[in-house]
C-alpha atoms as a PDB file:
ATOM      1  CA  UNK A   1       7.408   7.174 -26.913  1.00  0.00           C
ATOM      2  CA  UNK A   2       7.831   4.614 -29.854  1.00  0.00           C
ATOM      3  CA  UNK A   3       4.315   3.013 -28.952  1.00  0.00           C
ATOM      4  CA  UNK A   4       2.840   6.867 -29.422  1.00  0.00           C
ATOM      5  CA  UNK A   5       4.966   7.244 -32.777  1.00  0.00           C
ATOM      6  CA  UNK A   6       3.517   3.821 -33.773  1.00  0.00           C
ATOM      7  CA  UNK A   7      -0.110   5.355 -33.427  1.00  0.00           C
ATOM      8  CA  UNK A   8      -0.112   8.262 -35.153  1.00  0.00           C
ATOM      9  CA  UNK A   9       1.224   6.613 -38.073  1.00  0.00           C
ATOM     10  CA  UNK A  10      -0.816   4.786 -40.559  1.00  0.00           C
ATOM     11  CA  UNK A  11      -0.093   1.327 -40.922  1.00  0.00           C
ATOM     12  CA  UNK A  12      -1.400  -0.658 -44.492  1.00  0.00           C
ATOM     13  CA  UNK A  13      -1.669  -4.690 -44.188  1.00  0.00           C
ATOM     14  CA  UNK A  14      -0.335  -5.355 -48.312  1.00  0.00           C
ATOM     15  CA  UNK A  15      -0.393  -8.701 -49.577  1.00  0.00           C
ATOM     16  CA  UNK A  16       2.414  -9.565 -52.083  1.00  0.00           C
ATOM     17  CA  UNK A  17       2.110 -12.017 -55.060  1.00  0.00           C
ATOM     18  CA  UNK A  18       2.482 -14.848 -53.116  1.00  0.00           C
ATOM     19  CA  UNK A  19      -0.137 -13.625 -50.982  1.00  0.00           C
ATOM     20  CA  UNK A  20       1.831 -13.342 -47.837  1.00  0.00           C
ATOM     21  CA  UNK A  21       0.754 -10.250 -45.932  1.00  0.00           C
ATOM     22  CA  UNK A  22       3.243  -7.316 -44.355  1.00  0.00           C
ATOM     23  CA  UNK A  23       2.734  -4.089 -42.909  1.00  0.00           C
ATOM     24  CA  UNK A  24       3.920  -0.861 -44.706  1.00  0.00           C
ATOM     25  CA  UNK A  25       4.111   2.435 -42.477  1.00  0.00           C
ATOM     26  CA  UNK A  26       3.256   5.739 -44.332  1.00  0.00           C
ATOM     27  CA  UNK A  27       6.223   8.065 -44.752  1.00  0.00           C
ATOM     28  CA  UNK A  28       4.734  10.964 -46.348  1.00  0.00           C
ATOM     29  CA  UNK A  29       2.085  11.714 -49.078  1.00  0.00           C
ATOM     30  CA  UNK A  30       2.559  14.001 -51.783  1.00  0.00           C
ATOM     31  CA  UNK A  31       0.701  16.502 -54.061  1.00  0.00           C
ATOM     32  CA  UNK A  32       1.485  16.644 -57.477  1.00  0.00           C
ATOM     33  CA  UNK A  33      -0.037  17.341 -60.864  1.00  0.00           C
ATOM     34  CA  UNK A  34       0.507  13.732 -61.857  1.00  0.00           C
ATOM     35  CA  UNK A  35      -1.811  12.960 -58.657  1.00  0.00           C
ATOM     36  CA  UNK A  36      -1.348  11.891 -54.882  1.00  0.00           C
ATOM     37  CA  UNK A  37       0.942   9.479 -54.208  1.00  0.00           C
ATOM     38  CA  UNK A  38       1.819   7.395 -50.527  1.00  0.00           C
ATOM     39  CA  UNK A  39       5.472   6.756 -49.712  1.00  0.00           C
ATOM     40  CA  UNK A  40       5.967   3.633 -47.419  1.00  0.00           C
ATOM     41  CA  UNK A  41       8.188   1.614 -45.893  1.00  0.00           C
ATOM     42  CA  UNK A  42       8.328  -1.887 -43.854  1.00  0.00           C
ATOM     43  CA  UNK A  43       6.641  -1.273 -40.901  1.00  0.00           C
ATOM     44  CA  UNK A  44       8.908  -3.619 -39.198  1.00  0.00           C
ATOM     45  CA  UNK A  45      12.065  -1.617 -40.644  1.00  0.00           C
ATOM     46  CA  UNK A  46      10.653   1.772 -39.675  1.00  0.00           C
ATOM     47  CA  UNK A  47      10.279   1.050 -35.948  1.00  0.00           C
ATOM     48  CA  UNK A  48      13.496  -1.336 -35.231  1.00  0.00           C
ATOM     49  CA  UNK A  49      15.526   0.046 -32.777  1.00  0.00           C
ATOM     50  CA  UNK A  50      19.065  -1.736 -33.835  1.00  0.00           C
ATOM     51  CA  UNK A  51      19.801   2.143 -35.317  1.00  0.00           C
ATOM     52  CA  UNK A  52      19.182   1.703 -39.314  1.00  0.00           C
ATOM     53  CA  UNK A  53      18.984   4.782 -40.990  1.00  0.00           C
ATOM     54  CA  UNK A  54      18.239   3.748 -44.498  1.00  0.00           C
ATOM     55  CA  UNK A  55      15.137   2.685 -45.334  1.00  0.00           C
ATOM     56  CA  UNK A  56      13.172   1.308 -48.488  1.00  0.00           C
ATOM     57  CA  UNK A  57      10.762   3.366 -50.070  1.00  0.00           C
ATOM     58  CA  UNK A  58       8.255   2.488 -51.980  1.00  0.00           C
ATOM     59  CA  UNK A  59       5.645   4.173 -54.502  1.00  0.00           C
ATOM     60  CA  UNK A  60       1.955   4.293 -54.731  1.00  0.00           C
ATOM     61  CA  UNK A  61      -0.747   5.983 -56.355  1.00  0.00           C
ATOM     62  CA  UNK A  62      -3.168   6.903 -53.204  1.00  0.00           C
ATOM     63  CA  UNK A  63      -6.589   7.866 -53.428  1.00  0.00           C
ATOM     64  CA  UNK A  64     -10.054   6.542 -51.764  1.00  0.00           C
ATOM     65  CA  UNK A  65     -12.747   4.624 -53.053  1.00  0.00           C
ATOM     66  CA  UNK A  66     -16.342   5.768 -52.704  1.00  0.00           C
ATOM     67  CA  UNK A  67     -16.529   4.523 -48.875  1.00  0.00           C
ATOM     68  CA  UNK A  68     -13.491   6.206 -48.195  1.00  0.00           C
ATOM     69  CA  UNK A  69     -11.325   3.281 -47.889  1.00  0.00           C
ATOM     70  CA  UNK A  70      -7.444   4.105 -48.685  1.00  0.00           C
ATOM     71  CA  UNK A  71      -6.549   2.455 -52.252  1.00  0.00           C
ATOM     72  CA  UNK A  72      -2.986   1.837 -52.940  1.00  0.00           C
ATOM     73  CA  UNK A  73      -1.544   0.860 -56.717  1.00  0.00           C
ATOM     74  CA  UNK A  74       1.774   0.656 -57.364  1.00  0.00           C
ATOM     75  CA  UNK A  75       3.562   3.556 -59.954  1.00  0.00           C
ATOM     76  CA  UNK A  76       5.614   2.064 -62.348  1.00  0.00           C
ATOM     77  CA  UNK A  77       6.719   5.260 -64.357  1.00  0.00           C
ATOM     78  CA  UNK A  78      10.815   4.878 -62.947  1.00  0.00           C
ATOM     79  CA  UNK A  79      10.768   8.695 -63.364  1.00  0.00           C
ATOM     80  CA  UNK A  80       8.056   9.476 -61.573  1.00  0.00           C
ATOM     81  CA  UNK A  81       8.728   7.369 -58.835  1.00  0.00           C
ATOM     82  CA  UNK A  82      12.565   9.167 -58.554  1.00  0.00           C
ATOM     83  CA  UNK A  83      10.782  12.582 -58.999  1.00  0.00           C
ATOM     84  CA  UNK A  84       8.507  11.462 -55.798  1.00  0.00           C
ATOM     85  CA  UNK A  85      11.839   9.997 -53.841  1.00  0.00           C
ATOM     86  CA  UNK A  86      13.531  13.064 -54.702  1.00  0.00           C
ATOM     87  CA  UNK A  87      11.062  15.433 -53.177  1.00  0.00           C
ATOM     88  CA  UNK A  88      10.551  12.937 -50.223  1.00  0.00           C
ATOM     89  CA  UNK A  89      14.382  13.236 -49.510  1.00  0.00           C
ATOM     90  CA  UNK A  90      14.541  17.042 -49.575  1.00  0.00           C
ATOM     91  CA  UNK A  91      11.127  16.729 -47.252  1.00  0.00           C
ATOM     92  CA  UNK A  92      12.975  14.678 -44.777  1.00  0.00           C
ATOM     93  CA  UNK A  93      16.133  16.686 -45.446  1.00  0.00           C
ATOM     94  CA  UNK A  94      18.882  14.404 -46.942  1.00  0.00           C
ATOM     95  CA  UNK A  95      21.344  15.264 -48.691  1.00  0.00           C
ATOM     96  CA  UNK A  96      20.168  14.121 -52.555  1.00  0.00           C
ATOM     97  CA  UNK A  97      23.050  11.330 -52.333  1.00  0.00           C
ATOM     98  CA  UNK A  98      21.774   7.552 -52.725  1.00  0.00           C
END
């Protein structure tokens, strides 16, 4: 069952700034005016077994580039970015408590 989770969920390769490489799972997108944005999460931390509930979330502008390849850049607007978690938490339905 986790191997058919695994597939249906979009993996990104992202290399940080010391150019090691890690794979981020897609939580959710979302629609708003500001744009489309990708939620993600450590692969690795999304698919452990060892019972973790909480996991780290992070921010991205999404879009595609004129061959249709995914493009991911960060958001750095701290409000926008807790607007998007927000919505994400009511979408997954937590209870709004960090």
């Amino acid at each position: 069952m986790a191997d058919e989770l695994e597939d249906e969920i979009q993996i990104f390769t992202l290399v940080d700034e010391d150019g090691e490489e890690e794979d981020f799972a897609v939580v959710t997108i979302v629609d708003l005016p500001e744009g489309r944005f990708a939620v993600l999460t450590q692969a690795e931390a999304m698919f452990a077994e060892d019972g973790e509930d909480e996991l780290e979330l992070y921010v991205f502008h999404y879009g595609e580039d004129e061959e249709g390849e995914a493009q991911l850049d960060p958001v750095e607007d701290d409000a926008l970015v807790e607007k998007i978690l927000e919505i994400v938490d009511q979408q997954l339905g937590g209870d709004g408590e960090e």
